[in-house]
C-alpha atoms as a PDB file:
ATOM      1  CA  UNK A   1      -5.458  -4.981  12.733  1.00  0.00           C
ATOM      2  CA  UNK A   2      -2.568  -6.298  13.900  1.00  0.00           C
ATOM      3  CA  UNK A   3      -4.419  -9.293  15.194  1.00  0.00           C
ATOM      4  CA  UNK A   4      -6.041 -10.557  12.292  1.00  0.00           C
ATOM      5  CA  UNK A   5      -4.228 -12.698   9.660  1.00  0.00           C
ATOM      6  CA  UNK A   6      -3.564 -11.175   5.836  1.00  0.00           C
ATOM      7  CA  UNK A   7      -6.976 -11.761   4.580  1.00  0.00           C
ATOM      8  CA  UNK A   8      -8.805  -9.868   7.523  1.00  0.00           C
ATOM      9  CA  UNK A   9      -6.588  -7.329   7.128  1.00  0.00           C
ATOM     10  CA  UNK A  10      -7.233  -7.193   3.587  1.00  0.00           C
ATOM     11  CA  UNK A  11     -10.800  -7.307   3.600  1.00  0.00           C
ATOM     12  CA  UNK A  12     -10.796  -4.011   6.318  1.00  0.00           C
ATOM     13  CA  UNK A  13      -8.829  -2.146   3.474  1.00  0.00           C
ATOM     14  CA  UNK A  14     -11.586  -3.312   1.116  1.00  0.00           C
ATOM     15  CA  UNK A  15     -13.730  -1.528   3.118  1.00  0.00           C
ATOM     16  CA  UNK A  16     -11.732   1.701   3.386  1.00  0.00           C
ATOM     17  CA  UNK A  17     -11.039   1.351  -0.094  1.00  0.00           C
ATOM     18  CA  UNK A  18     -14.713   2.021  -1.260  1.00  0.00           C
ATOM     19  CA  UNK A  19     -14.492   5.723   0.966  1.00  0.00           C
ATOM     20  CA  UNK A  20     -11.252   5.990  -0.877  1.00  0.00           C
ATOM     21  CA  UNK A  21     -13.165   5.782  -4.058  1.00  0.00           C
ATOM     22  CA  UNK A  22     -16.325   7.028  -3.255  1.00  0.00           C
ATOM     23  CA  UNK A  23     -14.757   9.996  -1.195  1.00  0.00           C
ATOM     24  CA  UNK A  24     -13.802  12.053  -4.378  1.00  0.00           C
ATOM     25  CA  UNK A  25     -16.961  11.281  -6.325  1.00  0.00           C
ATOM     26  CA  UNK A  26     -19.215  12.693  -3.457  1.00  0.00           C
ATOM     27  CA  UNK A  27     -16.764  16.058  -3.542  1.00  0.00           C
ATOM     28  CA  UNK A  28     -16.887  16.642  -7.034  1.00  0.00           C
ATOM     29  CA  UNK A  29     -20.635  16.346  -6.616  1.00  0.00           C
ATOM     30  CA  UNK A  30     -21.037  18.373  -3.764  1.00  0.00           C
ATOM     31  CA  UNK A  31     -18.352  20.804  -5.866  1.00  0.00           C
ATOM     32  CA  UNK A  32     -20.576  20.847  -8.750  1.00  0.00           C
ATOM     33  CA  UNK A  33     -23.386  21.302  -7.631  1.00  0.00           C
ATOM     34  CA  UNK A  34     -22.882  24.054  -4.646  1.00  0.00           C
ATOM     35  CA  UNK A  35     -19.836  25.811  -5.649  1.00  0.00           C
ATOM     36  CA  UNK A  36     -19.026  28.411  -3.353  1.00  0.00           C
ATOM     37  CA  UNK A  37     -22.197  28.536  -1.193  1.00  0.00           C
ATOM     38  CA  UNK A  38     -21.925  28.386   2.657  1.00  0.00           C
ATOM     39  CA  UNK A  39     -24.117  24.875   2.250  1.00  0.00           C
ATOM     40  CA  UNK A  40     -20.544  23.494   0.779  1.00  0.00           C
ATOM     41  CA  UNK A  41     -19.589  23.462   4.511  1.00  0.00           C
ATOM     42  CA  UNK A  42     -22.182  20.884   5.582  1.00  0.00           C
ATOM     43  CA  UNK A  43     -19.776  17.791   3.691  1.00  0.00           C
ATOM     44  CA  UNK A  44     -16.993  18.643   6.321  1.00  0.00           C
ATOM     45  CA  UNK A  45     -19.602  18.972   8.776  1.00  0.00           C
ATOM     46  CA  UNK A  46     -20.965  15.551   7.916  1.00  0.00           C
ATOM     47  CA  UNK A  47     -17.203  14.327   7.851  1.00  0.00           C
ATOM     48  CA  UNK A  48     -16.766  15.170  11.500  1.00  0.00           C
ATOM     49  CA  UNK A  49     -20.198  14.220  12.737  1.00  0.00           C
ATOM     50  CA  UNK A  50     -19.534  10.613  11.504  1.00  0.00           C
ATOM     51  CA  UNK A  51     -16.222  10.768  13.076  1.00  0.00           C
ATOM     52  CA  UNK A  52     -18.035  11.235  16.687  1.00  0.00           C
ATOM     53  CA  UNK A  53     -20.236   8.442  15.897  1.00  0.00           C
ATOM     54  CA  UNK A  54     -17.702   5.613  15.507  1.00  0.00           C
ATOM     55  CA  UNK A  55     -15.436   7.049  18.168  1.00  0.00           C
ATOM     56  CA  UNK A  56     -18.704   6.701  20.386  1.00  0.00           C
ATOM     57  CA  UNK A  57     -19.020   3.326  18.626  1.00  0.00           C
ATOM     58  CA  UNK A  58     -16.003   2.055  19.632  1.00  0.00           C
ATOM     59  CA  UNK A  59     -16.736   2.761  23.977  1.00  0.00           C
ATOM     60  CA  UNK A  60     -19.038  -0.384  23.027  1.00  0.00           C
ATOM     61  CA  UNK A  61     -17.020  -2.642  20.863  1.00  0.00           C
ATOM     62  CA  UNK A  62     -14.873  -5.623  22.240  1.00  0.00           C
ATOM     63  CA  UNK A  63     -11.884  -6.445  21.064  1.00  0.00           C
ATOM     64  CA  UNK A  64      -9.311  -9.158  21.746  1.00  0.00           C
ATOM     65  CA  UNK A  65      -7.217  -8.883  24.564  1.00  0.00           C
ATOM     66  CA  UNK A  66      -3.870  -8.724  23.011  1.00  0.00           C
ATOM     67  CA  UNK A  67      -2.105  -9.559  26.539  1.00  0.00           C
ATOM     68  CA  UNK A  68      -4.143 -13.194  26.250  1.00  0.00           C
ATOM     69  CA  UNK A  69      -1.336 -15.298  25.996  1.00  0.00           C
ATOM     70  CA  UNK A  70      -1.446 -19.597  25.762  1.00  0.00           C
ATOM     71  CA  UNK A  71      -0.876 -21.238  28.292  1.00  0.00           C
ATOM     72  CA  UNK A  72       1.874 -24.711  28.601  1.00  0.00           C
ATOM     73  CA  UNK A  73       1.022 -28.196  29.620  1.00  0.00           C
ATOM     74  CA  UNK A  74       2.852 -26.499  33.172  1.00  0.00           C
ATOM     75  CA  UNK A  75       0.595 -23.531  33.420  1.00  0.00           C
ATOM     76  CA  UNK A  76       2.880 -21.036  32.813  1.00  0.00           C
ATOM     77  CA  UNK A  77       2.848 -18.688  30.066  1.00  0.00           C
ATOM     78  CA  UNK A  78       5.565 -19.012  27.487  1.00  0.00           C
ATOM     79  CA  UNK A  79       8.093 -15.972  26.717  1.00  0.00           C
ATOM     80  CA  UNK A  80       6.978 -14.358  23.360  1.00  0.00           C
ATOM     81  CA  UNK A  81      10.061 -14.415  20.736  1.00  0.00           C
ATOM     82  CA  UNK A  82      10.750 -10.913  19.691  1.00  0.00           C
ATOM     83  CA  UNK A  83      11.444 -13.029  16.681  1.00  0.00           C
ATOM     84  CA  UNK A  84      11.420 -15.813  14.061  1.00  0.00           C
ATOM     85  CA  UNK A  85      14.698 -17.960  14.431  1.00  0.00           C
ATOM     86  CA  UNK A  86      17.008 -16.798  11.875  1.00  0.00           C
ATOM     87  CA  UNK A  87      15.405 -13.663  10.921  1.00  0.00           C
ATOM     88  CA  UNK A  88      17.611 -10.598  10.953  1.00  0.00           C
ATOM     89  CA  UNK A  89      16.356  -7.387  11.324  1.00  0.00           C
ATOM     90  CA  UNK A  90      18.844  -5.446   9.447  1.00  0.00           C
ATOM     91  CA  UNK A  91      18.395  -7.449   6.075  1.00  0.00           C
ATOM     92  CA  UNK A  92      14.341  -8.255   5.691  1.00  0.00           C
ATOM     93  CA  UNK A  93      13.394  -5.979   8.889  1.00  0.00           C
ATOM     94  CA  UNK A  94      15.182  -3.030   6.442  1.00  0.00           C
ATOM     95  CA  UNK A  95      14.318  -3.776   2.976  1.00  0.00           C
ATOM     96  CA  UNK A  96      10.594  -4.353   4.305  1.00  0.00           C
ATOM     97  CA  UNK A  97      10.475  -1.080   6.207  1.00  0.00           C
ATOM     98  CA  UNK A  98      12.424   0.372   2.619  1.00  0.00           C
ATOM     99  CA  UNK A  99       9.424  -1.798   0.080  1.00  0.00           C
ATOM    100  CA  UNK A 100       7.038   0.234   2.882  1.00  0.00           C
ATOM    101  CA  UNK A 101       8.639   3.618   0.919  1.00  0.00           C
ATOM    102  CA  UNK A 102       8.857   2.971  -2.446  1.00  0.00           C
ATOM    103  CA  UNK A 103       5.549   0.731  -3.223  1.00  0.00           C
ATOM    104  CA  UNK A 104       3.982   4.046  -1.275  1.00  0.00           C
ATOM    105  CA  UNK A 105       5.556   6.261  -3.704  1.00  0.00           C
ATOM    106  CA  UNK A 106       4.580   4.001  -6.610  1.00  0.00           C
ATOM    107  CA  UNK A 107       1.107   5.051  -6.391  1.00  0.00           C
ATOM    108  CA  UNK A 108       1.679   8.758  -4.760  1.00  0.00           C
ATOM    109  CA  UNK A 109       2.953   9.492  -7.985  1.00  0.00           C
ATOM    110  CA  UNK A 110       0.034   7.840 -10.250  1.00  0.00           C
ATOM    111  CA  UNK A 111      -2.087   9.537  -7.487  1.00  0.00           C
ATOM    112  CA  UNK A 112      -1.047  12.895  -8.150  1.00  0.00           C
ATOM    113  CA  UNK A 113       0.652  13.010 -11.887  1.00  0.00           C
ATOM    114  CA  UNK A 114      -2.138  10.649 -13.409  1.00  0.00           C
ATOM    115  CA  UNK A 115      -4.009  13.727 -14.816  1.00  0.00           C
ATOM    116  CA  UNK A 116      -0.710  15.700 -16.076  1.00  0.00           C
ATOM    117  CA  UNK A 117       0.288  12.925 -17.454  1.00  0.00           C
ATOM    118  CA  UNK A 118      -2.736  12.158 -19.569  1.00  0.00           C
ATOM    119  CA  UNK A 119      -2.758  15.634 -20.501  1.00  0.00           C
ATOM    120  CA  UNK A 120       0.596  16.055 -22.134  1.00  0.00           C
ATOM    121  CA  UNK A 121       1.883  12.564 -23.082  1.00  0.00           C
ATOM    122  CA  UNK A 122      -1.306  11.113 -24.142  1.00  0.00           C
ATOM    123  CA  UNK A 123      -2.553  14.465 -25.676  1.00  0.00           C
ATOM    124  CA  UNK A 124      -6.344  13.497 -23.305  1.00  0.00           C
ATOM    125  CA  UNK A 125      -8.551  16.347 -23.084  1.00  0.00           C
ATOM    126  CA  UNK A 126      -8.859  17.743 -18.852  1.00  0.00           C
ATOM    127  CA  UNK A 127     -11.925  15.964 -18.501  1.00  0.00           C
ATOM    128  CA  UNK A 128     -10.774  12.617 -19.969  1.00  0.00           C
ATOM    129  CA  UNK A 129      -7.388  12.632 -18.124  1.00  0.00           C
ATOM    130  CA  UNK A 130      -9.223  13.774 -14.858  1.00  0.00           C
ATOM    131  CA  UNK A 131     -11.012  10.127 -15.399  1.00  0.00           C
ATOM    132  CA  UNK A 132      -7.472   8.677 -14.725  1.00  0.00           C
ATOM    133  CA  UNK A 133      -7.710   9.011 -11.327  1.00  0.00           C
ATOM    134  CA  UNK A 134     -11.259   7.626 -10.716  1.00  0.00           C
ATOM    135  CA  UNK A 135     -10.359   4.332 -12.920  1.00  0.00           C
ATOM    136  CA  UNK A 136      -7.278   4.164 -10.921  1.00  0.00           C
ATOM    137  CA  UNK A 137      -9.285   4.126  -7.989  1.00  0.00           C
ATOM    138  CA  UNK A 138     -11.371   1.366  -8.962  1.00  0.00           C
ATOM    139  CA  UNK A 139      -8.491  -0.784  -9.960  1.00  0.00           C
ATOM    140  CA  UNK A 140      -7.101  -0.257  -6.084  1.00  0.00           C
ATOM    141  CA  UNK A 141     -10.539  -1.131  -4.798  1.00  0.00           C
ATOM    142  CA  UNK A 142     -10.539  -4.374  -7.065  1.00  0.00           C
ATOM    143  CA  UNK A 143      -7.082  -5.088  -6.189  1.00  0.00           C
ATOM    144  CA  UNK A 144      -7.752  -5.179  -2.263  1.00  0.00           C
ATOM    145  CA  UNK A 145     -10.348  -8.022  -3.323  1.00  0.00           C
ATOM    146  CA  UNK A 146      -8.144  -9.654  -5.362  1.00  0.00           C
ATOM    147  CA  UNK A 147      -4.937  -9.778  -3.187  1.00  0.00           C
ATOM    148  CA  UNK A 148      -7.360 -10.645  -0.496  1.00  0.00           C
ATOM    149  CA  UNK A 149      -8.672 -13.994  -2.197  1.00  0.00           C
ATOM    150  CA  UNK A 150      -5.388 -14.782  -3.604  1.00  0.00           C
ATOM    151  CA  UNK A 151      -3.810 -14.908  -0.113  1.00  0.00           C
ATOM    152  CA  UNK A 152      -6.925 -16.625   1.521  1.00  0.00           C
ATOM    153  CA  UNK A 153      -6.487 -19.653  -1.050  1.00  0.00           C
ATOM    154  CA  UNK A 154      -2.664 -20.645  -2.407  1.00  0.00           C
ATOM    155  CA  UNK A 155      -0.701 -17.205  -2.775  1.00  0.00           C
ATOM    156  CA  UNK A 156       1.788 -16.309  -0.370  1.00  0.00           C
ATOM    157  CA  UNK A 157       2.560 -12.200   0.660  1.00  0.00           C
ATOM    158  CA  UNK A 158       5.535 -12.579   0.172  1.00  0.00           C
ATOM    159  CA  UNK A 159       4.764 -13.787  -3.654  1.00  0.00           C
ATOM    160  CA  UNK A 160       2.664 -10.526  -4.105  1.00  0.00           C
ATOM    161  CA  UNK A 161       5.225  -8.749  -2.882  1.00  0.00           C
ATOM    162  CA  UNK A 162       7.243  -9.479  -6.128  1.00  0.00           C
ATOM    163  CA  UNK A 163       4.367  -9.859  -8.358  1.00  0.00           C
ATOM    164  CA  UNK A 164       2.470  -6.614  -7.742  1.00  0.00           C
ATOM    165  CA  UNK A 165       5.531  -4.336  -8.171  1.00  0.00           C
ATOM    166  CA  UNK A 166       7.133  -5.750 -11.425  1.00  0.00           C
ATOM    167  CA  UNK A 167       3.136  -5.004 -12.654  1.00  0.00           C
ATOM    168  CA  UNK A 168       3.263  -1.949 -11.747  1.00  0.00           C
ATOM    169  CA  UNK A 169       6.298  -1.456 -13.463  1.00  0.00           C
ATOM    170  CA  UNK A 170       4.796  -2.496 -16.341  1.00  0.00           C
ATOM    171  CA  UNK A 171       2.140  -0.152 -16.228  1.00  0.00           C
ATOM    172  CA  UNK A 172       4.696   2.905 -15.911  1.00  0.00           C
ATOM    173  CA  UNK A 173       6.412   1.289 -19.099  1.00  0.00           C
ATOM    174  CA  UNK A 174       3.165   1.544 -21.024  1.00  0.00           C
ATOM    175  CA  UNK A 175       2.469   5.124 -19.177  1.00  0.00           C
ATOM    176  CA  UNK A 176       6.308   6.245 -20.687  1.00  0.00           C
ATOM    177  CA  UNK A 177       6.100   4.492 -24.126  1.00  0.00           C
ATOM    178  CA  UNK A 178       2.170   4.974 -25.499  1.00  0.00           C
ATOM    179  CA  UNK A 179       0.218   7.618 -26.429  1.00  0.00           C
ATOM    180  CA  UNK A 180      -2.900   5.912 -26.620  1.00  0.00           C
ATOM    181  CA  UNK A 181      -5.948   7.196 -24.048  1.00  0.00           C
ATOM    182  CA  UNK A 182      -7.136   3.440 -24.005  1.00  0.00           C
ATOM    183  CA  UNK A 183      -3.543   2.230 -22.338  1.00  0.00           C
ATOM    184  CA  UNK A 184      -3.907   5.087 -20.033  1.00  0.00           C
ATOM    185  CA  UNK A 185      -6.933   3.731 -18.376  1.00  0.00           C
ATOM    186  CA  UNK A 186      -5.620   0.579 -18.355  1.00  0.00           C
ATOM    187  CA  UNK A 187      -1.929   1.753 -17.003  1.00  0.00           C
ATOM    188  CA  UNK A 188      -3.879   3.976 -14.402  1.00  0.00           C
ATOM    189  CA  UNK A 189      -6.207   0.431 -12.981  1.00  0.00           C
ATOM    190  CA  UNK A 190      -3.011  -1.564 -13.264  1.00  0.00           C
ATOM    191  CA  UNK A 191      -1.082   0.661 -10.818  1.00  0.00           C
ATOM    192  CA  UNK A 192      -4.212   1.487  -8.974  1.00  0.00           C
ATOM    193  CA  UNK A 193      -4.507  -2.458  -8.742  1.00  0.00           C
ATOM    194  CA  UNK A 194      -1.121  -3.829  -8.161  1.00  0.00           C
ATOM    195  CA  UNK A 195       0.553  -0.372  -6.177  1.00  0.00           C
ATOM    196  CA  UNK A 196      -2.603   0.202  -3.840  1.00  0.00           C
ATOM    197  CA  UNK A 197      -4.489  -2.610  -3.659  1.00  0.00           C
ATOM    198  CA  UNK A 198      -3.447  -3.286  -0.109  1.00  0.00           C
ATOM    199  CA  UNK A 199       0.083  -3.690  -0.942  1.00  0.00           C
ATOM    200  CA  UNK A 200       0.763  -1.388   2.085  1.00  0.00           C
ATOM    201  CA  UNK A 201      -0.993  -4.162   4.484  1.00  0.00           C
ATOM    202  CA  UNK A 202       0.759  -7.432   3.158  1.00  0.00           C
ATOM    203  CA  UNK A 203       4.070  -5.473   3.581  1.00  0.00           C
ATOM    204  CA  UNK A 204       2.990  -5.010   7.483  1.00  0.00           C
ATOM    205  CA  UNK A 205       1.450  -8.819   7.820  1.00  0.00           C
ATOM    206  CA  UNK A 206       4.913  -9.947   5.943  1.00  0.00           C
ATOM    207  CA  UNK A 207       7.101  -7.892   8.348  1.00  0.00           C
ATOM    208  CA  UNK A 208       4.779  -8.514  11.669  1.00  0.00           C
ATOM    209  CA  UNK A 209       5.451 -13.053  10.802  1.00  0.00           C
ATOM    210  CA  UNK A 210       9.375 -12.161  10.973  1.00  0.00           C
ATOM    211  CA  UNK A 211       9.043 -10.228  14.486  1.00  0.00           C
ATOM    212  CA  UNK A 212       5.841 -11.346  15.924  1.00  0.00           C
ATOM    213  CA  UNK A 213       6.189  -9.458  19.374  1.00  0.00           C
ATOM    214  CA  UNK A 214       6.743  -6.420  17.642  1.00  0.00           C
ATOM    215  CA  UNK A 215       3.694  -5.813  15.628  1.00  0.00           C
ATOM    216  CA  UNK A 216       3.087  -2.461  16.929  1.00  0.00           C
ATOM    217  CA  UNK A 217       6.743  -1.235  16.069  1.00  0.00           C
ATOM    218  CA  UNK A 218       7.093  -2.955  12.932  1.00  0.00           C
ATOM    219  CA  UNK A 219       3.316  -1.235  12.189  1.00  0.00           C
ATOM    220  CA  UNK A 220       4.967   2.047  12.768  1.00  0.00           C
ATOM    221  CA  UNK A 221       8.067   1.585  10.929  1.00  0.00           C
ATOM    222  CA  UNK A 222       6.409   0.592   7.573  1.00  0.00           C
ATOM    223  CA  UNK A 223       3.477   3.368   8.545  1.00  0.00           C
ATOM    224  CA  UNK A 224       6.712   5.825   9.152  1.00  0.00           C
ATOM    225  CA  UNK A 225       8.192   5.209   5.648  1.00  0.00           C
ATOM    226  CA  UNK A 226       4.657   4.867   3.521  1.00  0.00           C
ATOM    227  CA  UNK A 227       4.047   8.765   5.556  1.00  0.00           C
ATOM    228  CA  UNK A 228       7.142   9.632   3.844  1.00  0.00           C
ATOM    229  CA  UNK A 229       6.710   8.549   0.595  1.00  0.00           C
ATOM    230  CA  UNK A 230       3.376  10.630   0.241  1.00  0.00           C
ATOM    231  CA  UNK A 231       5.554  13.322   1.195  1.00  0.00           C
ATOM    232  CA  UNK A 232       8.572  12.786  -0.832  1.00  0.00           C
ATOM    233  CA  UNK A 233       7.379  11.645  -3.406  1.00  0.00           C
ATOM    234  CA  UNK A 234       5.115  14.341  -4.559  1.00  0.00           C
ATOM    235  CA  UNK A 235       7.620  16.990  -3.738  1.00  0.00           C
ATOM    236  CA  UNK A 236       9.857  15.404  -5.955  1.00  0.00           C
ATOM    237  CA  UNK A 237       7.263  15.574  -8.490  1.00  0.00           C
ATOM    238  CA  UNK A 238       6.632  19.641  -8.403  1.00  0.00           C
ATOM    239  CA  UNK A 239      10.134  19.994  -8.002  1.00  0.00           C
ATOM    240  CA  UNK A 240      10.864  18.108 -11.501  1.00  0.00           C
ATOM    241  CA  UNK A 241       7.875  20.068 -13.202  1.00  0.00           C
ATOM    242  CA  UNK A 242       9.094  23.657 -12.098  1.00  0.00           C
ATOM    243  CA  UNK A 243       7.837  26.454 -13.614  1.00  0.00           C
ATOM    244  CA  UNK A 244       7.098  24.442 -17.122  1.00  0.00           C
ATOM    245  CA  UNK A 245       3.542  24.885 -18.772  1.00  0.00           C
ATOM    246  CA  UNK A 246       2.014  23.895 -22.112  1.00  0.00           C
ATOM    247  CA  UNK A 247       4.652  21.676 -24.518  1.00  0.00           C
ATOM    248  CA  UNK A 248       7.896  22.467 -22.062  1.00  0.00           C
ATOM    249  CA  UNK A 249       5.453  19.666 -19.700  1.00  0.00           C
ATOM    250  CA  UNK A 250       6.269  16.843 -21.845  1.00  0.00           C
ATOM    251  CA  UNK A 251       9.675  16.133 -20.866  1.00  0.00           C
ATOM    252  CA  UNK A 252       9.202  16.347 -17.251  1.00  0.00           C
ATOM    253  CA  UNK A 253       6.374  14.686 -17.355  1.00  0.00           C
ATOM    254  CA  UNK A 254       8.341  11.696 -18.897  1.00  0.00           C
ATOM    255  CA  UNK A 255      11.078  11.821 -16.397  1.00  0.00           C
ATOM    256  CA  UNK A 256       8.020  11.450 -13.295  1.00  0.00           C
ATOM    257  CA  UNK A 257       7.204   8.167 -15.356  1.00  0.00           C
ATOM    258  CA  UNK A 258      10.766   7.587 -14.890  1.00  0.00           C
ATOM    259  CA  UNK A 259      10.853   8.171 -11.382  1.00  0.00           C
ATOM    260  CA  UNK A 260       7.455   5.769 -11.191  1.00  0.00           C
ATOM    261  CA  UNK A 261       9.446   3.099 -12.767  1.00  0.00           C
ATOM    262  CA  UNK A 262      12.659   3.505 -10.490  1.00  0.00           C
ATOM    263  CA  UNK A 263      10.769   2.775  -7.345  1.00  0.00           C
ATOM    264  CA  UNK A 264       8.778   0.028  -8.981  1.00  0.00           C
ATOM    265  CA  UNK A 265      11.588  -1.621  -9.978  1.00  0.00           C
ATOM    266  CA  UNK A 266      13.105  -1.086  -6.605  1.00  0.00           C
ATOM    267  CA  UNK A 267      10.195  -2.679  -5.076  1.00  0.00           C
ATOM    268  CA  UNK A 268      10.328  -5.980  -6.851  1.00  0.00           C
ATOM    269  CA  UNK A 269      13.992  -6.266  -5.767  1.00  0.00           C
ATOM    270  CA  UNK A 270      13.085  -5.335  -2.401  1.00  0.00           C
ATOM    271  CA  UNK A 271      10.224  -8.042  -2.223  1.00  0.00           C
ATOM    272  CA  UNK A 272      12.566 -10.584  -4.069  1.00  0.00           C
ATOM    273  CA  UNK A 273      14.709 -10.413  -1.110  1.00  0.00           C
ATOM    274  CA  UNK A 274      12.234 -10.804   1.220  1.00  0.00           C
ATOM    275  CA  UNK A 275      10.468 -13.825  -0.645  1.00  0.00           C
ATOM    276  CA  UNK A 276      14.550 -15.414  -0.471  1.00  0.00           C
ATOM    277  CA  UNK A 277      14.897 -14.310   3.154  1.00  0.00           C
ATOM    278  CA  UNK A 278      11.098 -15.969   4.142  1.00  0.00           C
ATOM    279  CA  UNK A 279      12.094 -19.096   2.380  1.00  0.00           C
ATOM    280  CA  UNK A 280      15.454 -19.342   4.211  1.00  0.00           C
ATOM    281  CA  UNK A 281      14.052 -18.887   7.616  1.00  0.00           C
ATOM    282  CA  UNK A 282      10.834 -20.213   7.665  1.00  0.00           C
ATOM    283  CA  UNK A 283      11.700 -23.388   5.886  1.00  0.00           C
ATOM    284  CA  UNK A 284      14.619 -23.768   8.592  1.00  0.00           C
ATOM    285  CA  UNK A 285      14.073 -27.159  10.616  1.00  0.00           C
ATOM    286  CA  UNK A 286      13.101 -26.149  14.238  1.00  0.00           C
ATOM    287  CA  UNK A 287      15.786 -27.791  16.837  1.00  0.00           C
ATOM    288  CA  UNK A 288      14.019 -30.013  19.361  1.00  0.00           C
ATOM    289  CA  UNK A 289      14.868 -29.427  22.986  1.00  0.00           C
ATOM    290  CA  UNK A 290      16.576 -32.574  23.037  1.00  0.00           C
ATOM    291  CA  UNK A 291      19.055 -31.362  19.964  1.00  0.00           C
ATOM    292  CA  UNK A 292      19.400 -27.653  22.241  1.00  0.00           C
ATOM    293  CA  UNK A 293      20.320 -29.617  25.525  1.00  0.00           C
ATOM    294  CA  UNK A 294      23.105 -31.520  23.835  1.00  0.00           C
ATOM    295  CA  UNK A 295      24.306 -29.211  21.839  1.00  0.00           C
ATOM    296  CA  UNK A 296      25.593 -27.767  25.119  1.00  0.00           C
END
């Protein structure tokens, strides 16, 4: 993926994005309807048989030489830059590879608290908070789509990377201050939309324009810290809801919400910086070899 531009990449997670909300339909399905029978077995079966068929797939796919470099008026084949001109990577490098964390963890946390939440700040019945999670599924499916065509026509990532976070923020306001079911769904598509609507991927596009000849290790980085968020992140969670059950759930409850808003917030600062730092570099004039030679 590294290889395509931000709305190829985009449109890929689109299509991961409908297994991502499909996925959990088809188990509560297969949960329903063959509970503990050995036929239950077949899904993971099915899982792993589809597996072998794209790795098979994928012996007979071409892809793009990524060693293909172009060539100069002279023949030769310039040096790649291991980066942009200007761009540091201990101030954007960082706070990307940090945004990679917490816009992670902004979602982990809808992701797994969604239900609870429902439950005992919105007073929503275990079926209707349970709903949470599939409505916030179809907002992050929508928002891949979204992001996608916003980026393919005048929006830039690193725009989205402000935009989407002080959203979500929102949404964990309304999640901390309502107790109405109706503002639940909508809280739980916002964040679905605007925390995992291929937030993850613009962060790596954003990152991989700074430090082109890096994508693999600026890939990893982000992929490093998004891996610990969604473990982080829900530990934090069961380790702020303890032991509590029944009304002692409210409060911590309210302070996950909390937590939700924290790294939202942190995000939008994080992506403000970056949209500053990608303004400041890339709107840099570009010295002509001329200007170089005589400035020795």
């Amino acid at each position: 993926m590294d290889q395509w531009g931000a709305t190829e990449a985009q449109i890929a997670l689109a299509i991961s994005g409908i297994g991502k909300l499909i996925g959990p339909v088809v188990a509560g399905f297969l949960s329903d309807r063959l509970g503990r029978r050995p036929i239950w077995r077949t899904s993971f079966y099915g899982a792993a048989a589809l597996l072998a068929l794209i790795l098979v797939a994928m012996f007979f796919v071409r892809f793009p030489d990524r060693e293909q470099v172009p060539q100069t008026s002279e023949g030769q084949s310039p040096a790649p830059a291991s980066s942009v001109p200007g761009a540091k990577l201990s101030v954007e490098g960082v706070a990307l590879v940090i945004f990679g964390f917490t816009s992670t963890g902004a979602f982990w946390l809808a992701q797994q608290s969604l239900p609870g939440m429902g439950q005992n700040l919105a007073g929503m019945s275990s079926s209707e908070a349970a709903r949470l999670v599939s409505v916030y599924a179809i907002g992050s499916l929508l928002g891949v789509f979204v992001n996608a065509a916003l980026v393919a026509r005048w929006v830039r990532p690193t725009t989205l990377l402000i935009i989407n976070p002080i959203m979500t923020t929102i949404a964990y306001v309304l999640l901390l201050t309502s107790e109405n079911p109706v503002l639940y769904s909508i809280s739980a598509f916002m964040v679905g939309c605007f925390a995992a609507g291929g937030l993850f991927q613009l962060t790596v596009v954003v990152l991989a324009e700074f430090f082109p000849a890096n994508k693999g290790v600026v890939t990893s980085a982000i992929g490093f810290a998004s891996g610990l968020a969604a473990f982080v992140l829900p530990f934090l969670t069961s380790v702020i809801l303890g032991d509590a059950t029944g009304e002692a759930l409210r409060g911590p409850y309210q302070t996950v919400v909390w937590l939700g808003i924290v790294v939202s917030v942190a995000s939008a600062l994080l992506g403000l910086l970056v949209r500053l730092r990608h303004r400041a570099v890339f709107s840099a004039p570009v010295a002509t070899a001329a200007e170089v030679t005589a400035g020795r």
